[in-house]
PDB file of N, CA and C in Angstrom:
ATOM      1  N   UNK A   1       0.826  -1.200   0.000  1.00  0.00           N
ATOM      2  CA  UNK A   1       0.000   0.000   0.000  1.00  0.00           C
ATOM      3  C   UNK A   1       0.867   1.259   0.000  1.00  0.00           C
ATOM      4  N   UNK A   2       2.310   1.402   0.495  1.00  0.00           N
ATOM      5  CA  UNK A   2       2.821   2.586   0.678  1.00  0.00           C
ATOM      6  C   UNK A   2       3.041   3.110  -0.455  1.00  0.00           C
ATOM      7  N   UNK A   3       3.754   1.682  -1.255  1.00  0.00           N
ATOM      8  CA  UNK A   3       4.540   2.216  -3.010  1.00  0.00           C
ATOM      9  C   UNK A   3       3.155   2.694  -3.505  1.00  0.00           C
ATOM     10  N   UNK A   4       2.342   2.039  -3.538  1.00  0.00           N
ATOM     11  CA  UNK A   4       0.908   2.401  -4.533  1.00  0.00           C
ATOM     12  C   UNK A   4       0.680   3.909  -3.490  1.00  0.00           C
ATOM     13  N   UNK A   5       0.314   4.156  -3.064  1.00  0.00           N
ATOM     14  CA  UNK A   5      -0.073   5.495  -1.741  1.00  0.00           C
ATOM     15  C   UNK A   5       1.292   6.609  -2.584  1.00  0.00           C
ATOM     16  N   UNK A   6       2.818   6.192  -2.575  1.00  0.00           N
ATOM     17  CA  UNK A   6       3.331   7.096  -3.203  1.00  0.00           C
ATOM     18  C   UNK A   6       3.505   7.204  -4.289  1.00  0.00           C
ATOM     19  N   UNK A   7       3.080   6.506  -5.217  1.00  0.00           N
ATOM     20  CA  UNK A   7       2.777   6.455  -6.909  1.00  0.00           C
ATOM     21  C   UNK A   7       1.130   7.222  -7.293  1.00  0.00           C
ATOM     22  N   UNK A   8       0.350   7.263  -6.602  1.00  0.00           N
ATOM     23  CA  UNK A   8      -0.755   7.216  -6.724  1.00  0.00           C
ATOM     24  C   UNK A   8      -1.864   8.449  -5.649  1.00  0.00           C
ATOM     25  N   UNK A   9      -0.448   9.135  -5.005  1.00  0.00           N
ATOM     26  CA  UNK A   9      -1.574   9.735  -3.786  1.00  0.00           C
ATOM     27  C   UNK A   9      -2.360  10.413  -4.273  1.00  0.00           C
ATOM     28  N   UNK A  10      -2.548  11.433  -5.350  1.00  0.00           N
ATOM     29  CA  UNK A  10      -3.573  12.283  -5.663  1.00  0.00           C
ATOM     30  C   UNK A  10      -5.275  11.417  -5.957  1.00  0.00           C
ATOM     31  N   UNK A  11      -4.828  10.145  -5.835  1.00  0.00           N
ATOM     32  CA  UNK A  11      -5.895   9.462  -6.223  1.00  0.00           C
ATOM     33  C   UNK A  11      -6.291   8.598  -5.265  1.00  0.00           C
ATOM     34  N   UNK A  12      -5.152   7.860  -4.436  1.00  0.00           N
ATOM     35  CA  UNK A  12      -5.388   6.926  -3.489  1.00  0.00           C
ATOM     36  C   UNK A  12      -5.727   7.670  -2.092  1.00  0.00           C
ATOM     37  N   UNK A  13      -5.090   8.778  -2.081  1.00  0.00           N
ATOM     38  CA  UNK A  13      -5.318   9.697  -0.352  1.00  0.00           C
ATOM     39  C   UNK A  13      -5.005   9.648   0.170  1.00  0.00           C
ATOM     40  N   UNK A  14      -3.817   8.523   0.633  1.00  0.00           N
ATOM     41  CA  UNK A  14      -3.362   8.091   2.272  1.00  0.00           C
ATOM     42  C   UNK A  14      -1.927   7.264   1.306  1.00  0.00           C
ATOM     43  N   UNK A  15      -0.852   7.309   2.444  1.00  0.00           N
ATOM     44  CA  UNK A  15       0.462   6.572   2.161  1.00  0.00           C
ATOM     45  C   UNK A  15       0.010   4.857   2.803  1.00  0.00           C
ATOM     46  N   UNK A  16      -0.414   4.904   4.063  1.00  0.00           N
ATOM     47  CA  UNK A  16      -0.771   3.766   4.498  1.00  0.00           C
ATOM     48  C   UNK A  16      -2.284   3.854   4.541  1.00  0.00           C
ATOM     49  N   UNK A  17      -2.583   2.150   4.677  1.00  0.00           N
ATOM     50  CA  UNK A  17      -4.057   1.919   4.788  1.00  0.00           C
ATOM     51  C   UNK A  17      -4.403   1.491   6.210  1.00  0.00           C
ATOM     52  N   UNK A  18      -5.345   1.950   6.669  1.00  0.00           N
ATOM     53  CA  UNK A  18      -6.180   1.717   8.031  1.00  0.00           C
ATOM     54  C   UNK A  18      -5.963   0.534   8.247  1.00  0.00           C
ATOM     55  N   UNK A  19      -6.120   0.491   9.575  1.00  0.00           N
ATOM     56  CA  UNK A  19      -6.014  -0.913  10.372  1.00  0.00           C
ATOM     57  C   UNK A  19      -6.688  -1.420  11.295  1.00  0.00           C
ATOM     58  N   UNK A  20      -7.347  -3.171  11.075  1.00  0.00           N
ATOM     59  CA  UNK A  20      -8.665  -3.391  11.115  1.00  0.00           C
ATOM     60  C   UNK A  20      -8.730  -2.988  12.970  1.00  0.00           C
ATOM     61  N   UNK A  21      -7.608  -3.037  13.663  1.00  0.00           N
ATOM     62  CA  UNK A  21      -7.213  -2.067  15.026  1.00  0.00           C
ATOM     63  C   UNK A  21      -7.928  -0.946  15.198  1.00  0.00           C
ATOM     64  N   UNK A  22      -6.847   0.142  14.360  1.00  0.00           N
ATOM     65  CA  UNK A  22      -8.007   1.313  14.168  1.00  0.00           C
ATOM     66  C   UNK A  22      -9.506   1.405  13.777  1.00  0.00           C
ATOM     67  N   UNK A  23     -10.096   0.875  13.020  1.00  0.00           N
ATOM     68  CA  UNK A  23     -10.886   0.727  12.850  1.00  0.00           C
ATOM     69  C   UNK A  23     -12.465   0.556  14.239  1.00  0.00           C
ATOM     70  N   UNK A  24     -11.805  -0.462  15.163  1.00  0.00           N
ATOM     71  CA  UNK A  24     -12.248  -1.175  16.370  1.00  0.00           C
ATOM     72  C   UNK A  24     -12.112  -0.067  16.884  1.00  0.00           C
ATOM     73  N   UNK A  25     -10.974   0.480  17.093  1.00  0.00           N
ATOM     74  CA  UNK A  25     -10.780   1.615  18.185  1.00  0.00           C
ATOM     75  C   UNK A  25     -12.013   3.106  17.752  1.00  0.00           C
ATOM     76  N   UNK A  26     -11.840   3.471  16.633  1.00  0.00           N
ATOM     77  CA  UNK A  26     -12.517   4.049  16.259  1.00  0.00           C
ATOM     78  C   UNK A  26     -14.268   4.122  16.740  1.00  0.00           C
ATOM     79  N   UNK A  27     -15.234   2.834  16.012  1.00  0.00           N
ATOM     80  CA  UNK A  27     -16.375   2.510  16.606  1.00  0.00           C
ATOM     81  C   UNK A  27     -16.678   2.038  17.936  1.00  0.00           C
ATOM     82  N   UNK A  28     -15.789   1.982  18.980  1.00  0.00           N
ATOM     83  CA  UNK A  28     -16.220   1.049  20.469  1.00  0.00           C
ATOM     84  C   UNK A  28     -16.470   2.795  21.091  1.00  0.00           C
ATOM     85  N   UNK A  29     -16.444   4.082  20.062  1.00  0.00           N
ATOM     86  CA  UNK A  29     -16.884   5.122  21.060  1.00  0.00           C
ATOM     87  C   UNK A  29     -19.094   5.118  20.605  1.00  0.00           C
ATOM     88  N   UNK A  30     -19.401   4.272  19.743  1.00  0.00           N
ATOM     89  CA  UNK A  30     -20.097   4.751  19.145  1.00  0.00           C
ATOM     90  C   UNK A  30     -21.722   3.430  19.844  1.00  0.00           C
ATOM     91  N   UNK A  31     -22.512   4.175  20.113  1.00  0.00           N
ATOM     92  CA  UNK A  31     -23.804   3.507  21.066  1.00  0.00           C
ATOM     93  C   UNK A  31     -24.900   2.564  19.566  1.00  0.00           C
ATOM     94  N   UNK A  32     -24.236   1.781  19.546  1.00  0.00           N
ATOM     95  CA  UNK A  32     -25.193   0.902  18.320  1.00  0.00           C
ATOM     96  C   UNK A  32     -26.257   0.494  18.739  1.00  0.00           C
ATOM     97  N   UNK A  33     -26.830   0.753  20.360  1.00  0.00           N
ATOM     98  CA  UNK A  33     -28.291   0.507  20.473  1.00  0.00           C
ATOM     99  C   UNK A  33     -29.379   1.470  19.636  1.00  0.00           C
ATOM    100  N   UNK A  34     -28.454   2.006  19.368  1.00  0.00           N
ATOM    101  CA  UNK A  34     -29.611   3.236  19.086  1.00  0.00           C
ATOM    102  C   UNK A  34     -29.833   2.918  17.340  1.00  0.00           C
ATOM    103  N   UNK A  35     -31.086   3.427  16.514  1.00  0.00           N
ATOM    104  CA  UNK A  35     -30.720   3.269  15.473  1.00  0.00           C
ATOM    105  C   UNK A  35     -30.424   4.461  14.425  1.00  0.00           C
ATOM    106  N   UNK A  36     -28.898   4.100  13.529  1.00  0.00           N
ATOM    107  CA  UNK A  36     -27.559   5.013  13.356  1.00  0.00           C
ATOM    108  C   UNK A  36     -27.901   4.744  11.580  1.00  0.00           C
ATOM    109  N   UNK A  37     -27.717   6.447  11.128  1.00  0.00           N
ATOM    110  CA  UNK A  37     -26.910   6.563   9.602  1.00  0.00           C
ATOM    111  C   UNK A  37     -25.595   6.786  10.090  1.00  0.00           C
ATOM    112  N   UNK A  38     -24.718   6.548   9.442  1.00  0.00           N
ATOM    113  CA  UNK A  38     -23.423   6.460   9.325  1.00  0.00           C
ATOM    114  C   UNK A  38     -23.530   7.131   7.959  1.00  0.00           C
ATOM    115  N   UNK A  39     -22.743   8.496   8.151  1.00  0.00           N
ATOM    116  CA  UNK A  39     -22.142   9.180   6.725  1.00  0.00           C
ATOM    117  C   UNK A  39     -20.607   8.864   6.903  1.00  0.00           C
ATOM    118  N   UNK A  40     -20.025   8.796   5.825  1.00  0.00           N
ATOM    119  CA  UNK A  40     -18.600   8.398   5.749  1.00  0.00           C
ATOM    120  C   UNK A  40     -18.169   9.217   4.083  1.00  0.00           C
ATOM    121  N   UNK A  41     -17.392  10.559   4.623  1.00  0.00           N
ATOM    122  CA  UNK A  41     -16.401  11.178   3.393  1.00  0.00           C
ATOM    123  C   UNK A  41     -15.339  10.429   2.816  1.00  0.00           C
ATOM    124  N   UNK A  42     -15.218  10.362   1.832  1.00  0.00           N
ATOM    125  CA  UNK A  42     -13.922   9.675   1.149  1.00  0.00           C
ATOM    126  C   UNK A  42     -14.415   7.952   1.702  1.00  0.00           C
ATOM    127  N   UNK A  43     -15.077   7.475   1.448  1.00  0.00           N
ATOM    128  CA  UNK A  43     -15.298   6.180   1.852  1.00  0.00           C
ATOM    129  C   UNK A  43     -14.053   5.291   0.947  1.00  0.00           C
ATOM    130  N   UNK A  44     -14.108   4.079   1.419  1.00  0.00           N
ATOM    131  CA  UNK A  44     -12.703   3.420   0.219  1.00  0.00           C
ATOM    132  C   UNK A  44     -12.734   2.387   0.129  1.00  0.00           C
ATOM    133  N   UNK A  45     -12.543   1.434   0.572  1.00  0.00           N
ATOM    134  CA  UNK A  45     -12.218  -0.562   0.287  1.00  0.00           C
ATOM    135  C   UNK A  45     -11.469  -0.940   1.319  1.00  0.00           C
ATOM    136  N   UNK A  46     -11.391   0.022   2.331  1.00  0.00           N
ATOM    137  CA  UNK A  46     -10.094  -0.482   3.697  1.00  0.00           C
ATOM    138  C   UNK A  46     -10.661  -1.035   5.170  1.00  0.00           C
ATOM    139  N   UNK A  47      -9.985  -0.583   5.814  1.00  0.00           N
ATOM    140  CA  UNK A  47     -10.534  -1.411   7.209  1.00  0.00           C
ATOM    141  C   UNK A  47     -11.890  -0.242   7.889  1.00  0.00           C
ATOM    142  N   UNK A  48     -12.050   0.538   7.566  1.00  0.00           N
ATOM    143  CA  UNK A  48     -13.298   1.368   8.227  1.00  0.00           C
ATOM    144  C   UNK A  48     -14.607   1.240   7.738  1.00  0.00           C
ATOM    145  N   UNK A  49     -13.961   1.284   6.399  1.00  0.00           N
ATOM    146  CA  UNK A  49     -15.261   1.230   5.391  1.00  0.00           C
ATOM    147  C   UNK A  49     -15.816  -0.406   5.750  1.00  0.00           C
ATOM    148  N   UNK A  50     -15.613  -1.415   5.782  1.00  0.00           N
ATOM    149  CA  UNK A  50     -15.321  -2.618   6.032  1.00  0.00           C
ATOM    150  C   UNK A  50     -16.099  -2.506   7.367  1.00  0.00           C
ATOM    151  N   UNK A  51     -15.618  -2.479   8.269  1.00  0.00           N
ATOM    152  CA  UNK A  51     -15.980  -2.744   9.284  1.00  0.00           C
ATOM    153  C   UNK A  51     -17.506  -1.693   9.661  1.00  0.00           C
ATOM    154  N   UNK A  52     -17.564  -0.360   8.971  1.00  0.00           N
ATOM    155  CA  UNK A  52     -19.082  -0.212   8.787  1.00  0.00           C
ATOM    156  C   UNK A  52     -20.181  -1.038   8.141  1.00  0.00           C
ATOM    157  N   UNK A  53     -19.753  -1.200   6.656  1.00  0.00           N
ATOM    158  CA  UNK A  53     -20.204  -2.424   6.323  1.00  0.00           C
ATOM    159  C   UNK A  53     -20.741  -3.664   6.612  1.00  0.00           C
ATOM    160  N   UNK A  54     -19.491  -4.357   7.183  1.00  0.00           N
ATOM    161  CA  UNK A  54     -20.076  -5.567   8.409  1.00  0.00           C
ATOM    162  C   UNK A  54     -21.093  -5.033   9.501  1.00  0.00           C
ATOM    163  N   UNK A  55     -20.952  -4.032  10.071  1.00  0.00           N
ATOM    164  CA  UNK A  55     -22.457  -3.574  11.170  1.00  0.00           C
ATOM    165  C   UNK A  55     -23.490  -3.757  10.939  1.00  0.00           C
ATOM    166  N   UNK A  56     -23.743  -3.603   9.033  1.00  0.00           N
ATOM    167  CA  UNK A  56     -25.237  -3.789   8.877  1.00  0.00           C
ATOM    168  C   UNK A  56     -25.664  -2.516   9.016  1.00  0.00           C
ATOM    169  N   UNK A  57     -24.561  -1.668   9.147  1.00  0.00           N
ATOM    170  CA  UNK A  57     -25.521   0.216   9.222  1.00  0.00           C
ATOM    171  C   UNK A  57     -25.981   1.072   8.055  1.00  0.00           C
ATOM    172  N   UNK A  58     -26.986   1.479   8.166  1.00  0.00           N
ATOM    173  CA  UNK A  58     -27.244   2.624   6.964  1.00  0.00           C
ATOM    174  C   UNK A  58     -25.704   3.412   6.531  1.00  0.00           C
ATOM    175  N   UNK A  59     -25.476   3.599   5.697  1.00  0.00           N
ATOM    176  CA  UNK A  59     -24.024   4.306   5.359  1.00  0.00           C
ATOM    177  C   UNK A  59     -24.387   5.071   4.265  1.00  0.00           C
ATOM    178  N   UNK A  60     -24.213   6.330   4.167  1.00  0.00           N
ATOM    179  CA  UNK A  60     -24.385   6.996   3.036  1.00  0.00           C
ATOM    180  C   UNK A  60     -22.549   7.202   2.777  1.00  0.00           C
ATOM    181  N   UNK A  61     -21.930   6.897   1.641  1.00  0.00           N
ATOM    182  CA  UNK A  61     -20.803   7.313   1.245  1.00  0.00           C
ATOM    183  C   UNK A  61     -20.640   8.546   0.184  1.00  0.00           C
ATOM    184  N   UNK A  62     -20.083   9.466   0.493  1.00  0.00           N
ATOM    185  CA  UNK A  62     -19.868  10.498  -0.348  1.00  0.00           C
ATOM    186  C   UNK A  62     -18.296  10.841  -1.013  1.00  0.00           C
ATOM    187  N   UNK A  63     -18.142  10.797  -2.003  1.00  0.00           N
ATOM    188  CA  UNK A  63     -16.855  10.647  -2.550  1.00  0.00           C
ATOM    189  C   UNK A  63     -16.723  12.407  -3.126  1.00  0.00           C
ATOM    190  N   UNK A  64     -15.609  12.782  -3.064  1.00  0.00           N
ATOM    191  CA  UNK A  64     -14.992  14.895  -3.167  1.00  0.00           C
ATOM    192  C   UNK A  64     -14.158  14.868  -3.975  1.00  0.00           C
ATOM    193  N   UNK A  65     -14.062  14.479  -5.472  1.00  0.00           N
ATOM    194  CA  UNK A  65     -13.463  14.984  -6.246  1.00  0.00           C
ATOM    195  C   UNK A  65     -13.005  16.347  -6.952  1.00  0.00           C
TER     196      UNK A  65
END
């Protein structure tokens, strides 16, 4: 991911890719009893997007070209 991240950043966005860690760390602040849209900017194919995904949550993704 780094070589592609530095061949590619204007397109890819990030040098490294998320980690399914971060990811965990990220959502254990977030109360899933309740029922949640999840908006997500720059959504992508990595460990966040992923792991919203797997929740089963409404997700609206918006991509900023």
């Amino acid at each position: 991911m780094t070589i592609e991240g530095i061949k590619n950043i204007k397109t890819v966005g990030t040098l490294v890719a998320s980690s399914k860690y971060l990811s965990k760390k990220i959502l254990r602040g977030i109360d899933f009893s309740k029922d949640l849209t999840v908006v997500e900017l720059g959504g992508g194919n990595g460990a966040i997007t992923w792991s919203i995904h797997n929740l089963n949550l409404r997700c609206f993704v918006f991509e900023v070209i």
